[in-house]
C-alpha atoms as a PDB file:
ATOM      1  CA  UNK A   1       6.423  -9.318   7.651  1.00  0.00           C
ATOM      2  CA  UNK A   2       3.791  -6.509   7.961  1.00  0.00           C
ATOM      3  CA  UNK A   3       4.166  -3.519   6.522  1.00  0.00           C
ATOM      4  CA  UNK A   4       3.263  -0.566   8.092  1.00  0.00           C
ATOM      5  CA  UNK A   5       1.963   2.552   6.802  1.00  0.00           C
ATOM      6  CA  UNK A   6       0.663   5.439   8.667  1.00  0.00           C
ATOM      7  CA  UNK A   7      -1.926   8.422   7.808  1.00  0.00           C
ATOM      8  CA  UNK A   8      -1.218  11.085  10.359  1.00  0.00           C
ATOM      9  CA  UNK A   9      -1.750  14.554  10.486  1.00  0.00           C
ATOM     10  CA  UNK A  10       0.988  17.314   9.325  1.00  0.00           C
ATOM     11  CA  UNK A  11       1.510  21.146   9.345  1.00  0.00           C
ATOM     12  CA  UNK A  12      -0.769  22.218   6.230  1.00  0.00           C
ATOM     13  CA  UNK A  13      -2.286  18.989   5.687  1.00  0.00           C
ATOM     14  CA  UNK A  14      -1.794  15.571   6.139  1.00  0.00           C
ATOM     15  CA  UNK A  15       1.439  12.746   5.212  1.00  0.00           C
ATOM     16  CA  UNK A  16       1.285   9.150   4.586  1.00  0.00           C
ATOM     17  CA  UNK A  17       4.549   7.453   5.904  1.00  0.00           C
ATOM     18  CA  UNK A  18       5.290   3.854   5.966  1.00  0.00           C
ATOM     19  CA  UNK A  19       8.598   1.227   6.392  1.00  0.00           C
ATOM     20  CA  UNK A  20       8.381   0.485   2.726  1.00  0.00           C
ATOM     21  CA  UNK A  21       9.900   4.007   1.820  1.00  0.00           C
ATOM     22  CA  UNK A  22      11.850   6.862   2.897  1.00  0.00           C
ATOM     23  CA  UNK A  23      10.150  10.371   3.706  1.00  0.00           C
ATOM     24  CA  UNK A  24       6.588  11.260   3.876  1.00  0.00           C
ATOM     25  CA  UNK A  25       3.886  11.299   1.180  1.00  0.00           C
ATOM     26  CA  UNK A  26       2.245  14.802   2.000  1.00  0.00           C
ATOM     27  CA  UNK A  27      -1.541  16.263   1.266  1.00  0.00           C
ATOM     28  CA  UNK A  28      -3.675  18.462   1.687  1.00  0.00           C
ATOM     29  CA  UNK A  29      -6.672  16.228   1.775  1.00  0.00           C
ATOM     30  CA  UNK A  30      -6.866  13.606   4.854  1.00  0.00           C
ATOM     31  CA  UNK A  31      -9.034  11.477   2.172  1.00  0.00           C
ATOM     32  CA  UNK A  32      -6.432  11.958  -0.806  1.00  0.00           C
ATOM     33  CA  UNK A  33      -4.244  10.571   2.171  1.00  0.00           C
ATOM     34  CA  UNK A  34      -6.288   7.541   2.823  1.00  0.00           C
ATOM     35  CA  UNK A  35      -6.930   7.161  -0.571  1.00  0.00           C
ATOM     36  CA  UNK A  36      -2.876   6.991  -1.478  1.00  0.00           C
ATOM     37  CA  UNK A  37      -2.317   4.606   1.726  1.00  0.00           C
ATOM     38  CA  UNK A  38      -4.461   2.257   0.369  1.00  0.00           C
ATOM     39  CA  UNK A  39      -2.957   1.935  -2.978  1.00  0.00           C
ATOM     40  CA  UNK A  40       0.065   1.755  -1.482  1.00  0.00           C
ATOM     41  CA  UNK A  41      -1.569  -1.061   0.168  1.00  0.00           C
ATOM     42  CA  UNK A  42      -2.585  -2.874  -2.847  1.00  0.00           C
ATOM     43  CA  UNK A  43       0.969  -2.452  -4.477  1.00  0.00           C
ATOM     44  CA  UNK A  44       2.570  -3.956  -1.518  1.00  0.00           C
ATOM     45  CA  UNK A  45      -0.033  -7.168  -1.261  1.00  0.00           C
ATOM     46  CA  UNK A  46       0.263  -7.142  -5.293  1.00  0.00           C
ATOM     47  CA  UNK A  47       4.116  -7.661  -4.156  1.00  0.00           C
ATOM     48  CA  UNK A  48       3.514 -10.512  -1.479  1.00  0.00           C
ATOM     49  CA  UNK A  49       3.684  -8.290   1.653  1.00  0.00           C
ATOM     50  CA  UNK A  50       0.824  -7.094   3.686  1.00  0.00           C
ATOM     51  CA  UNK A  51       0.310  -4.290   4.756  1.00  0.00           C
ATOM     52  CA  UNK A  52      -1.658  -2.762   8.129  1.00  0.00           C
ATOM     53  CA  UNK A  53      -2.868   0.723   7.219  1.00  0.00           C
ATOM     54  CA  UNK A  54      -3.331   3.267  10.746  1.00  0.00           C
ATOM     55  CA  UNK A  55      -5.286   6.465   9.980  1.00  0.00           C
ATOM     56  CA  UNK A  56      -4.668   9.082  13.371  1.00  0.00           C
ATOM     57  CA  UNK A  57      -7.015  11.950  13.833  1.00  0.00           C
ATOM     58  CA  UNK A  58      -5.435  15.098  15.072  1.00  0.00           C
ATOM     59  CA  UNK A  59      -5.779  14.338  18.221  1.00  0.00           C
ATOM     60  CA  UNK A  60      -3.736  11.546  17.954  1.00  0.00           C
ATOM     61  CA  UNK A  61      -6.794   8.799  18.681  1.00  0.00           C
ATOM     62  CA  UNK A  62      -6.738   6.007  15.847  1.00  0.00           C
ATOM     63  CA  UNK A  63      -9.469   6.716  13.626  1.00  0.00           C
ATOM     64  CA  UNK A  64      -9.024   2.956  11.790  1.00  0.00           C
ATOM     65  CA  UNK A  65      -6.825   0.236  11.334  1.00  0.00           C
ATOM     66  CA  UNK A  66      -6.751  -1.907   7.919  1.00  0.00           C
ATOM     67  CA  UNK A  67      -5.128  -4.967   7.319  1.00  0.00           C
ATOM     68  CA  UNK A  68      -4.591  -5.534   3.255  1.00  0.00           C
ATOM     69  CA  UNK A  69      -3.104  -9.361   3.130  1.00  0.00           C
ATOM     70  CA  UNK A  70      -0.617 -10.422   0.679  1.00  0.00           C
ATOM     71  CA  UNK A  71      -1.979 -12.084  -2.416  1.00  0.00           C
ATOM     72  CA  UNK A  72      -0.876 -15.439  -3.283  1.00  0.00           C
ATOM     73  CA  UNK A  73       1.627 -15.685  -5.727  1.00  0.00           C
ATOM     74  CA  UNK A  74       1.225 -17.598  -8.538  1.00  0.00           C
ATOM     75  CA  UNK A  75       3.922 -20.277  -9.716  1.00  0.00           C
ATOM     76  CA  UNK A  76       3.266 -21.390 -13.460  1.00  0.00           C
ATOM     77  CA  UNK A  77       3.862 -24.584 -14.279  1.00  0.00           C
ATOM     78  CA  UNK A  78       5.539 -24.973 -17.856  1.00  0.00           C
ATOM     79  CA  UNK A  79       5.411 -28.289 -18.601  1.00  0.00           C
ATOM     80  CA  UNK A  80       2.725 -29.511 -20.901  1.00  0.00           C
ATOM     81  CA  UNK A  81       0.292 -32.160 -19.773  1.00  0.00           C
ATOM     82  CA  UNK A  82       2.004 -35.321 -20.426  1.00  0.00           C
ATOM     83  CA  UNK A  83       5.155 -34.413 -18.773  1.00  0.00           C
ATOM     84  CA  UNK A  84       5.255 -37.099 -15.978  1.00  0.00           C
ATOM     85  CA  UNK A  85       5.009 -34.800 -12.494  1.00  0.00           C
ATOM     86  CA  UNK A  86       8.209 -35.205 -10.141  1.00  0.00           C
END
């Protein structure tokens, strides 16, 4: 599943909003915005879920659209080298 999280414009500034969380991140700064979506980003893939990041203008016109994919998680594998594999 993609998450999706959403820079849009807002009364006094602008809010970051996504599914992964409930209520609005709010700013003053459209790039503080970006800046927060996209660590948000990196959390999620850091997590195993990508994330699509929209950035609207005030107009409502999509000013970009980033895709942040999942990172591969890691399984360790415990067993020391001459443990016969299964």
């Amino acid at each position: 599943m993609v998450r999706e999280i959403t820079v849009i414009p807002a009364e006094g500034g602008w809010a970051v909003r996504s599914d992964g969380f409930v209520g609005d991140m709010m700013f003053l700064s459209g790039a503080k915005a970006e800046r927060a979506a996209q660590r948000l980003a990196d959390a999620m893939a850091r997590s195993g879920e990508s994330a699509e990041i929209r950035i609207l203008l005030r107009d409502g016109a999509v000013a970009g659209r980033f895709l942040r994919p999942a990172e591969p998680r890691v399984i360790s594998d415990d067993r020391s080298p001459e443990e016969p594999r299964s």
